[in-house]
Protein backbone atom coordinates (compact mmCIF):
# COMPACT_ATOMS: atom_id res chain seq x y z
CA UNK A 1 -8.23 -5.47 5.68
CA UNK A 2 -8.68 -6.87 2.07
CA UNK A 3 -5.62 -8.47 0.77
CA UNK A 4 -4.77 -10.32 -2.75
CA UNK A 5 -1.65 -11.65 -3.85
CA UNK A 6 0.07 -12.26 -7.34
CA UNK A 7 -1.75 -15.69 -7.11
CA UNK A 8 -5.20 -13.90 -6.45
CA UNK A 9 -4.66 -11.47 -9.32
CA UNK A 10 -4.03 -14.57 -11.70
CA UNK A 11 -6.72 -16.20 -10.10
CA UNK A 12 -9.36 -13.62 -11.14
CA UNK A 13 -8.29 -13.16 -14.19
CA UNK A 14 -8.54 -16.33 -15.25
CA UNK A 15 -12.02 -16.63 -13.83
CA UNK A 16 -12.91 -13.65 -15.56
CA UNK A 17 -11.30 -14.40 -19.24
CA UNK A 18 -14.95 -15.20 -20.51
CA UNK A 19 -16.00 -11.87 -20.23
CA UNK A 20 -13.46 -10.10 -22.47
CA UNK A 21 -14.02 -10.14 -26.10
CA UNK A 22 -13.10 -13.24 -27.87
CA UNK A 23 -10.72 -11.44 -30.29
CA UNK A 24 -8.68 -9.26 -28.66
CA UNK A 25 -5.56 -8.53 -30.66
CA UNK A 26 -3.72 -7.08 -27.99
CA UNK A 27 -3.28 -6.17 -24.45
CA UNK A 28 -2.12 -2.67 -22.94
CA UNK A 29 -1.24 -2.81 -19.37
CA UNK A 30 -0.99 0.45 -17.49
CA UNK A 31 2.47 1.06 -15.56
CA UNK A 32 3.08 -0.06 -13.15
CA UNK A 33 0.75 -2.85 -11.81
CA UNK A 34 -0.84 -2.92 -14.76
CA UNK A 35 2.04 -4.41 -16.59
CA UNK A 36 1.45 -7.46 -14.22
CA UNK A 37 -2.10 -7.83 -14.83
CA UNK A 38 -1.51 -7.52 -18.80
CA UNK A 39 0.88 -10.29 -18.61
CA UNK A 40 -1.07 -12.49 -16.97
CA UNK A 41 -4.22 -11.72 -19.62
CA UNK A 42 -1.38 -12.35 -22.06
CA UNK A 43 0.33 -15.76 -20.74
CA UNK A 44 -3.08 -17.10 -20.14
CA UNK A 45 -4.75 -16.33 -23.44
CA UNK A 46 -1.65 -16.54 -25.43
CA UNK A 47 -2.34 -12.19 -26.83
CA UNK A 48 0.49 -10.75 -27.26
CA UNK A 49 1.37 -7.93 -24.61
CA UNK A 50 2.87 -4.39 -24.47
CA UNK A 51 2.55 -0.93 -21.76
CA UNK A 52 0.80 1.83 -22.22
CA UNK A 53 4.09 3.69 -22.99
CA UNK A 54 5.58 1.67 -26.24
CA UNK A 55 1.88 1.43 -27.40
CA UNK A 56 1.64 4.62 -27.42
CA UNK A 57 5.32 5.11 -29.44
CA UNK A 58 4.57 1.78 -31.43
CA UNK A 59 6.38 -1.21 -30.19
CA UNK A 60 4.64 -4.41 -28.85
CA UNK A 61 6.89 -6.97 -26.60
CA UNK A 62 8.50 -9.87 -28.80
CA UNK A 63 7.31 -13.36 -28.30
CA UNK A 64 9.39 -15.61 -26.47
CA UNK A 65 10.35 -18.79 -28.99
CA UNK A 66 7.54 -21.33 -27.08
CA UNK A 67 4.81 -18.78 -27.79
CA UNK A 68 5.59 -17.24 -31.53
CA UNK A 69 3.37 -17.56 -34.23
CA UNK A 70 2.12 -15.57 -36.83
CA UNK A 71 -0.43 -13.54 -34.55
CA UNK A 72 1.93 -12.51 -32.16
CA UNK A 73 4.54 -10.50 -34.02
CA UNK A 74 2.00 -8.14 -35.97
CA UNK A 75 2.77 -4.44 -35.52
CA UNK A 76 0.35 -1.76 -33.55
CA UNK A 77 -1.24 -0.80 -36.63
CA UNK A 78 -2.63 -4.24 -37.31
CA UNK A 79 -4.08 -4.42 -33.49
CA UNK A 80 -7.95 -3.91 -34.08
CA UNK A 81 -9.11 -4.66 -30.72
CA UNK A 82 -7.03 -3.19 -27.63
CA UNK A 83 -7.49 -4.44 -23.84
CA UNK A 84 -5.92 -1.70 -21.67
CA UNK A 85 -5.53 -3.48 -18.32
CA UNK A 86 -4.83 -2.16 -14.65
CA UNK A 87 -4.41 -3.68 -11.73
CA UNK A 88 -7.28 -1.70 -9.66
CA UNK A 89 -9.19 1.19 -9.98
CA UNK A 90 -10.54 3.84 -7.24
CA UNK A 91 -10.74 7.01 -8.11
CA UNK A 92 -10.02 6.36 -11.82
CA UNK A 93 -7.23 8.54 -12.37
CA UNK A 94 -4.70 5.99 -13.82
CA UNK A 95 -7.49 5.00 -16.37
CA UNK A 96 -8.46 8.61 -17.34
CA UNK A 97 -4.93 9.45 -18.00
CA UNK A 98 -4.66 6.25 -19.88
CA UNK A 99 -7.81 7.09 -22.26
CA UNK A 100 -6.73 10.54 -22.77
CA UNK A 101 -2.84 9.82 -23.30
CA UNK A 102 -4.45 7.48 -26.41
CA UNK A 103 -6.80 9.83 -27.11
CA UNK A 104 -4.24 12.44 -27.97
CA UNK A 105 -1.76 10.20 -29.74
CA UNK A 106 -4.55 9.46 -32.22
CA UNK A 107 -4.97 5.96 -32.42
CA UNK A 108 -7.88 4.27 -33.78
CA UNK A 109 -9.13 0.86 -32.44
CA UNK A 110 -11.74 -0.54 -30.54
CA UNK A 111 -10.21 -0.47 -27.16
CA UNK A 112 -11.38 -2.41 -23.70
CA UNK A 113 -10.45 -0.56 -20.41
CA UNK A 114 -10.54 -3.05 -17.51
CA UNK A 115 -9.24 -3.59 -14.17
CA UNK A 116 -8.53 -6.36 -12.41
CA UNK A 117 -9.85 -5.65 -8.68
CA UNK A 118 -12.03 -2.70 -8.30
CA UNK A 119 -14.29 -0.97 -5.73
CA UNK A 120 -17.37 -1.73 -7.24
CA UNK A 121 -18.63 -3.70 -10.28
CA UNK A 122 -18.67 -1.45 -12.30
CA UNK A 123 -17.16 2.14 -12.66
CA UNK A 124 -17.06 4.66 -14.78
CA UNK A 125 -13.59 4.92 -16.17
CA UNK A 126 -13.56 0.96 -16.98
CA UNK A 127 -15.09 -1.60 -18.73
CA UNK A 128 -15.39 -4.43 -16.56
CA UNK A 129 -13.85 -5.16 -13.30
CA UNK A 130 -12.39 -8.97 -12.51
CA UNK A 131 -13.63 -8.68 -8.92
CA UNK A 132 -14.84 -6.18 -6.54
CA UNK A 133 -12.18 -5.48 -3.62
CA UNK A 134 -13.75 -2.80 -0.73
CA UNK A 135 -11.40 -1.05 1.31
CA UNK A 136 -9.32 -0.85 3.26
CA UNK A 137 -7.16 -3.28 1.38
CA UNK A 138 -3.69 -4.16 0.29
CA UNK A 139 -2.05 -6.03 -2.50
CA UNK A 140 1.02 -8.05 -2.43
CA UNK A 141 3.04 -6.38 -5.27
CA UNK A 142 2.95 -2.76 -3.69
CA UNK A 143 1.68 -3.27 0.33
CA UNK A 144 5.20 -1.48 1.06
CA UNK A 145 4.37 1.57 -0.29
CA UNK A 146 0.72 1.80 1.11
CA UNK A 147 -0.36 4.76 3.14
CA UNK A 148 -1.84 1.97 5.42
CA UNK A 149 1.99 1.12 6.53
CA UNK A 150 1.74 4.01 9.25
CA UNK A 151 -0.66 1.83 11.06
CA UNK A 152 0.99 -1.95 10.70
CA UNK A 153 3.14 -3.87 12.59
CA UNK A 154 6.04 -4.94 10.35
CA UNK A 155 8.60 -7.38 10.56
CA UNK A 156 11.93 -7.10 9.84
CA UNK A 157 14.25 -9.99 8.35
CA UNK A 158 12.60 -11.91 5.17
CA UNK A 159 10.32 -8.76 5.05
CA UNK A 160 12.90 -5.06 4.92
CA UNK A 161 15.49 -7.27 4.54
CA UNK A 162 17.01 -11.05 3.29
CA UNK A 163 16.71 -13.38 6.13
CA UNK A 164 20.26 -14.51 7.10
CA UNK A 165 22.16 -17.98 6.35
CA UNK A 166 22.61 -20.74 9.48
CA UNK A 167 26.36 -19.40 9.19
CA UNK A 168 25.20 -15.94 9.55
CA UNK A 169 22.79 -16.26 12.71
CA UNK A 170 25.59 -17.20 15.08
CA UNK A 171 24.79 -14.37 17.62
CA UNK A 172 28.18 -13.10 17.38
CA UNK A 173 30.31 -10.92 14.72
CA UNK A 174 28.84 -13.11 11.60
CA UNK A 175 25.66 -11.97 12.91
CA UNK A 176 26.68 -8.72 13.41
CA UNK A 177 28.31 -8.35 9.33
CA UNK A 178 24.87 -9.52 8.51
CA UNK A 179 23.19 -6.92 10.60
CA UNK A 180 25.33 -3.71 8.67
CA UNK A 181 25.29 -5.40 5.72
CA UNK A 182 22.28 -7.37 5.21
CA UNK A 183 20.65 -7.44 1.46
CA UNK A 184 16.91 -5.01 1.43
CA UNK A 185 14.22 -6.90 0.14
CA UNK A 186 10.69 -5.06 0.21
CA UNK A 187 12.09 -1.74 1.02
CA UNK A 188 8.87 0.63 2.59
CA UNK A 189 8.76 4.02 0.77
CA UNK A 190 5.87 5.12 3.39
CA UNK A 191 6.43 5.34 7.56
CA UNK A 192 6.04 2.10 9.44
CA UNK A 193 4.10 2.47 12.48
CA UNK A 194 5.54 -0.16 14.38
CA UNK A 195 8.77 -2.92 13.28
CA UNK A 196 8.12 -5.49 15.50
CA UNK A 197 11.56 -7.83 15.38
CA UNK A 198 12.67 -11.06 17.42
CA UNK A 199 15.78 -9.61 16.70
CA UNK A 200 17.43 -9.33 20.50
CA UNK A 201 17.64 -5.33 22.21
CA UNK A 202 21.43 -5.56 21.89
CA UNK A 203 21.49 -5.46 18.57
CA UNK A 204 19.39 -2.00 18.32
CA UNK A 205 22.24 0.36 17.41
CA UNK A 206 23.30 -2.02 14.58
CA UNK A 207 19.80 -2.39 13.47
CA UNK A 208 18.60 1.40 13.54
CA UNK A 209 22.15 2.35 11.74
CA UNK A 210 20.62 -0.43 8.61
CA UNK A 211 17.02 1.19 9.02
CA UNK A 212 18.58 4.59 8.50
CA UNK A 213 21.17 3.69 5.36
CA UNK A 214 17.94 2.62 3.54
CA UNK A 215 15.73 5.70 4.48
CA UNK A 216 13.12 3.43 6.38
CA UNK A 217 11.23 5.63 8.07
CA UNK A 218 9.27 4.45 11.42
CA UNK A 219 7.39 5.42 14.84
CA UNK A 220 8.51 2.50 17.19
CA UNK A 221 11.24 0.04 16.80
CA UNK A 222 10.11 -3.17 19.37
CA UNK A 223 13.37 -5.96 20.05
CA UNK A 224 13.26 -9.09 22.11
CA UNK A 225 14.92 -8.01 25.40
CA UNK A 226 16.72 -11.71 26.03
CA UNK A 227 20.47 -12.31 26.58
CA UNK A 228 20.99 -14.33 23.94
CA UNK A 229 19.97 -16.36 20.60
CA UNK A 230 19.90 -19.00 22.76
CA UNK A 231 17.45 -17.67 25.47
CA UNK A 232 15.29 -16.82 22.68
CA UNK A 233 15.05 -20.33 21.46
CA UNK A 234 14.68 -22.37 24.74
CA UNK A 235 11.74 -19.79 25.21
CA UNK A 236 10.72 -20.48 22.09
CA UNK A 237 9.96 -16.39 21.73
CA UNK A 238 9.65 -15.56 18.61
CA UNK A 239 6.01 -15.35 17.21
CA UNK A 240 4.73 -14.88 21.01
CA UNK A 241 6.46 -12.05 21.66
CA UNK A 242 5.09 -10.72 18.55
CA UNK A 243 1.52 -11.92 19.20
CA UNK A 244 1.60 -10.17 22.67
CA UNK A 245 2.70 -6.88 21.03
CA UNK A 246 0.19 -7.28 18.12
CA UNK A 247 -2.40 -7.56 20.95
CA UNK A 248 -1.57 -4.68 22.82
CA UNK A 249 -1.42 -2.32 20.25
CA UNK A 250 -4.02 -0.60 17.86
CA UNK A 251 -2.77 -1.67 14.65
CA UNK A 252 -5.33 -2.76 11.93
CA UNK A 253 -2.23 -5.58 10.38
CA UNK A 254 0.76 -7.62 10.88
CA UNK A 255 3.15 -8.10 8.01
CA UNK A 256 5.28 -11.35 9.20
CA UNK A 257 7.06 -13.60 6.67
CA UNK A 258 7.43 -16.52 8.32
CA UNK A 259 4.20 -19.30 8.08
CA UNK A 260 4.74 -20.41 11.56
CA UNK A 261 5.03 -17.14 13.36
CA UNK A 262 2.50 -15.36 11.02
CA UNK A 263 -0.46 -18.40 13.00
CA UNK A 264 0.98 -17.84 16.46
CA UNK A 265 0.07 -13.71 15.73
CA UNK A 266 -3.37 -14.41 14.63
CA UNK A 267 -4.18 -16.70 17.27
């Protein structure tokens, strides 16, 4: 599995500024991800930004008071040379419908189509690609709604949902408010194969009721069978039990978000 975060986009972007035109006027990024990529092009190069969708009707983002100057408040009409930016590109269908949605509106400019990551170096719908990423891969801003998800392990607290406070994780009825009421983070909008929790057995009921308020959709739900939070910590359980279950089954990725936990699995 190929993975790049928000760091790794900005990363290869900024490696690859050299290789965009010198004079870009403006950059285009393609919703959604492609919003992301633009405003890193734009941040780094100091262009101002816009999507594909007020392009198209005109507008261009305003320019926060550290960045204005003249440049960056002209209107569309003025914007000579266009970057239109996505995140990746596969089969090319975000970046043909992109070309042709300009096409029809009519606008005339010397435009760039790029891509950050990409399967190859170069393909047909694009200009340039930052960096070639192969499948299978994943990317931090949208790994929860990856078709991929159906064969992960996924944890559960600081991933689905907000970890909870030290008041909170008292293994009694704070614990249990948190449990029915706990805040959704990275909420999946594809089946999990497998949520893998430290979260102890007798909490399941509480736990599948959250799962099912949020329409989380998965195969196998795995809890610690211990007696207690405190049984759990003299064992010192948490990423081991995980590790063991990781190693057992046939999934191609564990999403953990703790450091500590996330080493004992790959061990």
């Amino acid at each position: 599995m190929h993975y790049r975060s928000i760091s790794d986009m900005n990363d290869a972007i900024v490696r690859g500024l050299h290789r965009l035109p010198r004079d870009i006027d403006l950059v285009v990024g393609v919703p959604r991800s492609g919003v992301l990529a633009a405003t890193l092009v734009s941040l780094a190069a100091n262009i101002p930004m816009t999507d594909l969708d007020s392009f198209l009707a005109g507008r261009i983002y305003t320019s926060g008071v550290t960045k204005r100057r003249a440049a960056l408040d002209r209107k569309v009409s003025e914007m000579r040379k266009v970057l239109v930016i996505d995140d990746s590109v596969a089969g090319g269908n975000a970046m043909r419908d992109a070309r042709a949605r300009i096409q029809a509106a009519g606008i005339e400019a010397d435009f760039t189509f790029a891509a950050v990551f990409g399967l190859e170096p170069l393909h047909q719908e694009t200009d340039l690609v930052f960096e070639v990423v192969p499948h299978p891969r994943m990317f931090q801003w949208n790994f929860m709604h990856h078709k991929f998800l159906a064969q992960c392990c996924v944890d559960i607290d600081g991933v689905l949902c907000l970890d909870p406070t030290e008041a909170e994780n008292d293994d009694g009825p704070a614990y249990e408010k948190f449990l029915s009421e706990a805040r959704p983070l990275h909420v999946a909008t594809h089946r999990i194969g497998w949520l893998v929790t430290s979260r102890l057995e007798k909490y399941r009921a509480l736990t599948e009721a959250w799962l099912a308020k949020h329409e989380i959709k998965y195969d196998q739900l795995i809890m610690l069978d211990l007696p207690s939070k405190a049984e759990r910590q003299r064992l010192g359980a948490h990423g081991s039990f995980k590790a063991d279950f990781y190693r057992k089954s046939d999934a191609i990725l564990f999403i953990e978000s703790e450091h500590e936990q996330a080493l004992k699995i790959t061990e």
